[in-house]
Protein backbone atom coordinates (compact mmCIF):
# COMPACT_ATOMS: atom_id res chain seq x y z
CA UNK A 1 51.15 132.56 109.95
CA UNK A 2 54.14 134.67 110.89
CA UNK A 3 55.72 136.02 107.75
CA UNK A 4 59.27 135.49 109.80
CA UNK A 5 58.70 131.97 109.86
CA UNK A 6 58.23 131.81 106.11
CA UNK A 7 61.50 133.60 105.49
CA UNK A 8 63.37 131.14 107.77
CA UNK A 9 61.27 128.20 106.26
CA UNK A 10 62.63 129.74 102.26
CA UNK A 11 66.34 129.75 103.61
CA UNK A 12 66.36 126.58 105.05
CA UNK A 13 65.48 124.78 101.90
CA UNK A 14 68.43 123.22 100.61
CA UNK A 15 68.83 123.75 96.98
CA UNK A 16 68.13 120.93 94.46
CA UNK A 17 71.49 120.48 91.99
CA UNK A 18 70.68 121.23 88.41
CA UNK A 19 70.75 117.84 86.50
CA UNK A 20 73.53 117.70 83.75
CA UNK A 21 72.29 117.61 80.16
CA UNK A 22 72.26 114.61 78.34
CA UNK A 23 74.44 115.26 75.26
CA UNK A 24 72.63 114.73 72.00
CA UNK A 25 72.98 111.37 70.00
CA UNK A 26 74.84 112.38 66.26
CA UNK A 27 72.64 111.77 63.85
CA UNK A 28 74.08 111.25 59.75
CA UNK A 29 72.85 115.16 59.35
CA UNK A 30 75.93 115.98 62.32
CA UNK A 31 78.42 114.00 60.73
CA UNK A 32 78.06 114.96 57.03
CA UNK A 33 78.30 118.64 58.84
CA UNK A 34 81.34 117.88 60.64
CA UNK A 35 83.01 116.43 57.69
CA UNK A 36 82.34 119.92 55.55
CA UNK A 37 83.32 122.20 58.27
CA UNK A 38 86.57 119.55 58.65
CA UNK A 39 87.46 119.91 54.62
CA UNK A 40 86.46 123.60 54.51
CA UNK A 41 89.79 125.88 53.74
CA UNK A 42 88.03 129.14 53.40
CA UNK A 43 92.13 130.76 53.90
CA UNK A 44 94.08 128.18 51.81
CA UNK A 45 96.38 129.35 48.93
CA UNK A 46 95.42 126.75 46.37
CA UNK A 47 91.60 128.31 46.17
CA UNK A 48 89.62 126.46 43.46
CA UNK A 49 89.11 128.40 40.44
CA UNK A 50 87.24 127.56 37.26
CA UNK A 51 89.34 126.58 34.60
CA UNK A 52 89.57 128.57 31.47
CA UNK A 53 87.31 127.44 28.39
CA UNK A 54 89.45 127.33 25.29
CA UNK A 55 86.68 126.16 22.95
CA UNK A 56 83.25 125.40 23.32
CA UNK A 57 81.93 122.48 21.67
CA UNK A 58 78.15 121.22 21.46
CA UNK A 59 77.60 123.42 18.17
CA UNK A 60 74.19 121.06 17.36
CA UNK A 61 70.87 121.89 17.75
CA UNK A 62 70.34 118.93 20.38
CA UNK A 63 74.05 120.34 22.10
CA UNK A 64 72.07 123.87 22.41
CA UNK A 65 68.85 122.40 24.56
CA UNK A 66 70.65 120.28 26.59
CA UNK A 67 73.03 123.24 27.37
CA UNK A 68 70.88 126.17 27.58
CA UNK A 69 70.18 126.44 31.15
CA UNK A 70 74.06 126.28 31.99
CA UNK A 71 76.32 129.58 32.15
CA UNK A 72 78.42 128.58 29.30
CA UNK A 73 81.52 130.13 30.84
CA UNK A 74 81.73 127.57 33.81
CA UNK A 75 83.06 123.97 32.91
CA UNK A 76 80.99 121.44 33.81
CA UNK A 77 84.21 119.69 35.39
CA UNK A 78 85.97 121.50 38.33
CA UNK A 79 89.74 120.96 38.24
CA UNK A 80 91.30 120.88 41.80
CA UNK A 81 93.60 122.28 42.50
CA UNK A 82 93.37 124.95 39.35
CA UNK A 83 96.86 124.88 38.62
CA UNK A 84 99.33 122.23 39.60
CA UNK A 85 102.69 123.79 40.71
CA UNK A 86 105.78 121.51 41.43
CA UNK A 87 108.42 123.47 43.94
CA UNK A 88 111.15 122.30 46.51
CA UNK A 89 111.87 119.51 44.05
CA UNK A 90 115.01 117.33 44.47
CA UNK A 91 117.07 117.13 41.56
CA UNK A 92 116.67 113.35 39.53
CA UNK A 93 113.82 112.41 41.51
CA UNK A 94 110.60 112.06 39.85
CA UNK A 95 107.75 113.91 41.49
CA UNK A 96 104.24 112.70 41.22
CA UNK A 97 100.93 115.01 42.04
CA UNK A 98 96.72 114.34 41.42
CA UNK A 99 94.58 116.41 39.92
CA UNK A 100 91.18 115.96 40.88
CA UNK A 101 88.34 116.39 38.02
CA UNK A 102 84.96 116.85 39.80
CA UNK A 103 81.56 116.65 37.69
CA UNK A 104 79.84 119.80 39.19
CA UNK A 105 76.07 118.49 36.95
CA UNK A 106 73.83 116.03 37.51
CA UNK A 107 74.20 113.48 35.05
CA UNK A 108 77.60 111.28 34.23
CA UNK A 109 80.28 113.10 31.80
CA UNK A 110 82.95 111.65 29.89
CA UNK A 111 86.29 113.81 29.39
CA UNK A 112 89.16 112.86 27.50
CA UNK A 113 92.66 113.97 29.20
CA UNK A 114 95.65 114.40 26.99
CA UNK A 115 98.75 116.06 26.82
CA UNK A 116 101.03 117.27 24.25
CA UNK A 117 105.09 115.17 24.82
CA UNK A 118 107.39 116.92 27.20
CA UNK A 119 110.80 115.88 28.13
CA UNK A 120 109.85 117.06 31.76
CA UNK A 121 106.10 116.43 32.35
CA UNK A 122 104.10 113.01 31.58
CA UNK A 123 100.93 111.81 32.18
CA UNK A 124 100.63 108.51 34.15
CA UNK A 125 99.15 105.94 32.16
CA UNK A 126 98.18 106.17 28.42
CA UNK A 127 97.77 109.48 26.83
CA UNK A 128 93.73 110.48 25.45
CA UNK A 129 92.17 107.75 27.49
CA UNK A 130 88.39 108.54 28.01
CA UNK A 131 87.29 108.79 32.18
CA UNK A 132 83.82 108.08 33.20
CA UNK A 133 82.97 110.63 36.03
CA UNK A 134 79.60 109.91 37.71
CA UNK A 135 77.48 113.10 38.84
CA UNK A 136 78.89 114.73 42.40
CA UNK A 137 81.52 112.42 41.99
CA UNK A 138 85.24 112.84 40.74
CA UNK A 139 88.28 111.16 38.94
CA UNK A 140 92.02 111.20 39.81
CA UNK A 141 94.54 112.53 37.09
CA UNK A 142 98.05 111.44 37.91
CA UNK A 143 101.07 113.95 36.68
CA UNK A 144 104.88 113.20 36.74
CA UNK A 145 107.52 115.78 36.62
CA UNK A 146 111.08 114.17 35.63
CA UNK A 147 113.63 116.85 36.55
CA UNK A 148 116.47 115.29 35.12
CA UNK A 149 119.74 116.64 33.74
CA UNK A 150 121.86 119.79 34.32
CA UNK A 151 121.99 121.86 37.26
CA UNK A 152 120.89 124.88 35.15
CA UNK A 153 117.63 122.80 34.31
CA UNK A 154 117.30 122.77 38.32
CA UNK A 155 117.27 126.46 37.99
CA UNK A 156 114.45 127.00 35.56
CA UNK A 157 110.91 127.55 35.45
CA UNK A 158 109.38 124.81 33.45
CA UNK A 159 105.43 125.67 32.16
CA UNK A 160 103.08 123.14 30.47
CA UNK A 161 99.60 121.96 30.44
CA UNK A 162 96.54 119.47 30.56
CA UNK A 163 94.00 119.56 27.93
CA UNK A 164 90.63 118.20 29.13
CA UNK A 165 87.42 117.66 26.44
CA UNK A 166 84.48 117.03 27.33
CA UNK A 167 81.08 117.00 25.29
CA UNK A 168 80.38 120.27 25.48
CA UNK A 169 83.94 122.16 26.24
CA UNK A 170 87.46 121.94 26.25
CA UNK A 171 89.48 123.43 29.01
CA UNK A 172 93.08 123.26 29.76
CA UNK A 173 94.93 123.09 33.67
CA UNK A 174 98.03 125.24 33.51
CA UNK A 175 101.54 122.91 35.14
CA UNK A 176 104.48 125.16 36.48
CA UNK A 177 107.80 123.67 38.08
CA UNK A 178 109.68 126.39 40.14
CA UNK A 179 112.81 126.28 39.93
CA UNK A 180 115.45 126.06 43.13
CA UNK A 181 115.92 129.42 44.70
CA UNK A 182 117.66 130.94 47.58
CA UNK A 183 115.45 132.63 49.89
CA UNK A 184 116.62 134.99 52.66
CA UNK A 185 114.06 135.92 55.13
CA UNK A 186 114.76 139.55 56.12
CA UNK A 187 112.10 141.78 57.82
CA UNK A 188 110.27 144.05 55.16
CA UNK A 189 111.44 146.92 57.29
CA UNK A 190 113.42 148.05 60.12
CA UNK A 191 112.90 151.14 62.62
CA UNK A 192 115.45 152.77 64.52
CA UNK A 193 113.05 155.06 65.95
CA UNK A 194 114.75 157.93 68.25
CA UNK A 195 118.88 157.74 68.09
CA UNK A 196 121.06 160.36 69.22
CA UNK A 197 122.62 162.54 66.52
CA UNK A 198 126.33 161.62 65.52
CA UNK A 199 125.81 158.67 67.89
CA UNK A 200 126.35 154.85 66.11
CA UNK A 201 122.81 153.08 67.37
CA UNK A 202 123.25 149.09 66.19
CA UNK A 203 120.51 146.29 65.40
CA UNK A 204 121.47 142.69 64.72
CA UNK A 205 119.15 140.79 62.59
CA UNK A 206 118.82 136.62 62.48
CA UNK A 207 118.37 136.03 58.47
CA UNK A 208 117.84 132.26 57.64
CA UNK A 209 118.15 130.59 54.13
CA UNK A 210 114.54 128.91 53.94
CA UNK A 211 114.81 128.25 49.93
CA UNK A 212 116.31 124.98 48.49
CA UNK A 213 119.68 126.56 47.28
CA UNK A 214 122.89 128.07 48.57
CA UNK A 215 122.52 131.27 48.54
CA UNK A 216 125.31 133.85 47.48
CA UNK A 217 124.15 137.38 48.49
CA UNK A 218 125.75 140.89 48.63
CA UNK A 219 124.24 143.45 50.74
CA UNK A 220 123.74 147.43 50.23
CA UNK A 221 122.50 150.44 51.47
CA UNK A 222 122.67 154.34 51.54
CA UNK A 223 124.44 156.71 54.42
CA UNK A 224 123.41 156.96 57.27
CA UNK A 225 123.00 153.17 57.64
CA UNK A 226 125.75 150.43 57.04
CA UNK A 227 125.68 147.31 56.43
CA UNK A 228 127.99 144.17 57.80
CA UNK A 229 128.80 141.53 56.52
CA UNK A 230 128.28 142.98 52.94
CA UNK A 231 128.90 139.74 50.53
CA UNK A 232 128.88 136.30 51.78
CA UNK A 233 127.80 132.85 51.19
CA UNK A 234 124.51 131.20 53.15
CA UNK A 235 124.17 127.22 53.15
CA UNK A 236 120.58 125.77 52.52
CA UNK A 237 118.59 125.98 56.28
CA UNK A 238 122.04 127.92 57.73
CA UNK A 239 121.53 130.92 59.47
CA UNK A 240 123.47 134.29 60.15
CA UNK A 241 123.83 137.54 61.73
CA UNK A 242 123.69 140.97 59.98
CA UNK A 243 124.15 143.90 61.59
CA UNK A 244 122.54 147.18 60.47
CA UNK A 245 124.22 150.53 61.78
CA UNK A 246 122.81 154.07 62.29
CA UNK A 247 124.84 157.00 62.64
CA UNK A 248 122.94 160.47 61.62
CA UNK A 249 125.30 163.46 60.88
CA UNK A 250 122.15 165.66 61.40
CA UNK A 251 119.01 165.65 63.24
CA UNK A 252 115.56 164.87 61.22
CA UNK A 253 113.97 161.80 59.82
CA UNK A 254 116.51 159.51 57.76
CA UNK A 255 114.90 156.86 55.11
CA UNK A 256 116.18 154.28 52.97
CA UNK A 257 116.42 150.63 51.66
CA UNK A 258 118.87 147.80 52.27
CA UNK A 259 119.08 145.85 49.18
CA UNK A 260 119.93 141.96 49.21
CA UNK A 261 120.91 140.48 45.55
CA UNK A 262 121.33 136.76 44.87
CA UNK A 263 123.34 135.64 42.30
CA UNK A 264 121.26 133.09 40.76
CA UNK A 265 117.72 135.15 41.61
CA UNK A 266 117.19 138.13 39.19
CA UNK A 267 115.06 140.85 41.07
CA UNK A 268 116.55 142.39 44.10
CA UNK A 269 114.59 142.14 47.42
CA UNK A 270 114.37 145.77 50.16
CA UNK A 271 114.09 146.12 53.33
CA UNK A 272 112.58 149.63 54.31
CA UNK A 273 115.09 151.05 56.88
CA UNK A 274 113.79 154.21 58.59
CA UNK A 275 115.41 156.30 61.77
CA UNK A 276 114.93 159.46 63.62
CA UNK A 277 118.12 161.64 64.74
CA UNK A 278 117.67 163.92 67.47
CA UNK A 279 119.60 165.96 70.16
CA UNK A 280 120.21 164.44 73.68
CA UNK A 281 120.97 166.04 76.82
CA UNK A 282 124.62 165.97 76.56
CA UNK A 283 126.29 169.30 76.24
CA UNK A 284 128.95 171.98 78.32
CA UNK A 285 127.97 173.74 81.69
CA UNK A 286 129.07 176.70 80.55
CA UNK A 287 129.50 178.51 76.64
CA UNK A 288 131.74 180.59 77.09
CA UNK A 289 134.76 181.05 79.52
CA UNK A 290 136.70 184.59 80.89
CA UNK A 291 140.11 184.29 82.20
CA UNK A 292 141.97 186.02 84.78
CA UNK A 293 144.52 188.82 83.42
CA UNK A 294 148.20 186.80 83.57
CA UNK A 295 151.45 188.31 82.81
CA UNK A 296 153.80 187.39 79.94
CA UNK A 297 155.06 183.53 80.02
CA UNK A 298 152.17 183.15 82.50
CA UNK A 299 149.38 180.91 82.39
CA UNK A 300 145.96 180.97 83.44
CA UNK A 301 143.66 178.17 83.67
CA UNK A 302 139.63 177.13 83.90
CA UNK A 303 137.49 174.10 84.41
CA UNK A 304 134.67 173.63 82.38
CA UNK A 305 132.21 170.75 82.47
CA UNK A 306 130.67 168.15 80.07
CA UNK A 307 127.11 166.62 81.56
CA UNK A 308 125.78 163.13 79.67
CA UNK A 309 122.18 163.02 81.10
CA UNK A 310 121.67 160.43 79.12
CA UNK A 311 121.65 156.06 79.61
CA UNK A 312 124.62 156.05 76.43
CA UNK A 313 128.17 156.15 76.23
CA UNK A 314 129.31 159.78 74.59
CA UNK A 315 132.68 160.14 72.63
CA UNK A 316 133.80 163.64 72.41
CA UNK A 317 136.37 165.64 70.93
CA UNK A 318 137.53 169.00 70.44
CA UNK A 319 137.18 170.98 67.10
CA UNK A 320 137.82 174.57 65.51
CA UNK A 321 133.95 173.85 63.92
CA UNK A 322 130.76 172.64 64.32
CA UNK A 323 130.36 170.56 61.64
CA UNK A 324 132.12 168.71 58.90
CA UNK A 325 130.61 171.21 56.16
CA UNK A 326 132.39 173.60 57.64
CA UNK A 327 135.48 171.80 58.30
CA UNK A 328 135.96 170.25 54.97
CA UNK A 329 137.11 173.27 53.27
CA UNK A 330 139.48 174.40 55.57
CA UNK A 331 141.48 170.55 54.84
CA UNK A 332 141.55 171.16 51.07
């Protein structure tokens, strides 16, 4: 048989489409996979640590079998989260937040949960009360904070905590309140990069209040760099603008911080400010200038030029020095 006739017969032959796949049915193995990989947080905050044993208990000889093939410095209950932390709190309004004990063995445990009176904290329901917690399983611990009273008590840090005893340990779970604070979110740093030597080079920041309290700041820095407005007053959620100026007196590198203070926060927060002073191409055609020979009460006149090769605005003037070291002691 011709082999041309073969070729012709191959390209002739229309192509067969490619069936789809049939997805897979789930099966409970998929699910219970897609539930994990659903509740997994491996980049959240609140990462579950073990709890701190306080005292071990379990000091019998029947304590020390059972127990033996256990690291004694993990808890056989895992707290979640490890430490519960009240914040952004209105002031009067109880709060309310779980803690969730979860038996990490293989047989049921019994922990008692109590904890010592507080004005500011309470447990919900009565104090000491014995939980049954069935193995893999867990129990619910309900906490109250009461921020009543003052406005100064709206400004404090309030620490307790939960005492948990079980049959072989007991562990405590560490409570915080944070107290209301004005937050001002300003970069950590701010680059000027290149700027033109005795040349004012401007940058206008956006700075928002994101913490739950007015915020009354005052603003500083060092020379070269200025800072407007200095002192002001910042409404919870308001925004502003601040405007950071640059004016080198000299070329080279030029580094400091712009410090913002609160009046009800403590520690002062910086933003690195960094800038670069160089010479442009602005300058005179010519350096030097010869005049014609005049006569007495005569006059004699030249043009010079000043070239700005540059995309900025140059203000000039005329002085008997260079700079204003030199200058300085000639006004005293």
């Amino acid at each position: 048989m011709d082999p041309r006739f073969l070729k012709r017969e191959a390209l002739a032959r229309p192509l067969r489409p490619k069936e789809p796949e049939k997805p897979k049915p789930f099966t409970i193995f998929d699910i219970r996979n897609m539930g994990l990989r659903f509740r997994k947080k491996p980049d959240s905050p609140q990462e579950t640590k073990l709890p701190k044993i306080v005292q071990h208990r379990g000091t019998s000889e029947n304590s020390k079998r059972k127990f033996s093939s256990r690291d004694q410095n993990k808890t056989l209950l895992e707290p979640y989260p490890s430490e519960l932390v009240f914040q952004n709190y209105p002031l009067g309004k109880v709060c309310e937040m779980p803690l969730l004990l979860r038996n990490r063995g293989k047989v049921t445990r019994l922990v008692r949960v109590t904890m010592d009176s507080s004005p500011y904290f309470k447990l919900v329901g009565p104090n000491g009360v014995c939980h049954q917690i069935p193995a893999g399983s867990f129990c619910t611990i309900k906490i109250l904070f009461i921020p009543e009273g003052s406005k100064s008590l709206f400004l404090q840090d309030h620490f307790h905590e939960l005492v948990c005893i079980c049959e072989r340990e007991k562990f405590t779970v560490p409570i915080r309140a944070i107290g209301a604070r004005p937050i001002l979110d300003f970069p950590d740093q701010l680059d000027f990069s290149s700027c033109p030597v005795n040349h004012s080079t401007q940058k206008t920041l956006l700075v928002r209040n994101t913490g739950n309290l007015e915020a009354s700041y005052s603003l500083s820095t060092e020379s070269p760099f200025t800072v407007s407005p200095a002192t002001g007053t910042l409404d919870i959620g308001e925004a502003m603008q601040v405007t950071v100026e640059y004016h080198p007196r000299e070329i080279g590198h030029h580094s400091t911080s712009l410090a913002v203070h609160c009046d009800i926060v403590d520690e002062d927060t910086h933003t690195r400010l960094h800038g670069k002073a160089k010479d442009f191409n602005i300058g005179l055609e010519k350096y030097s200038l010869e005049f014609d020979k005049t006569y007495l009460t005569l006059s004699s006149q030249r043009t010079m030029l000043i070239h700005n090769r540059t995309n900025i605005t140059a203000r000039f003037q005329w002085k008997a020095f260079a700079t204003e070291v030199e200058e300085h002691p000639q006004k005293i």
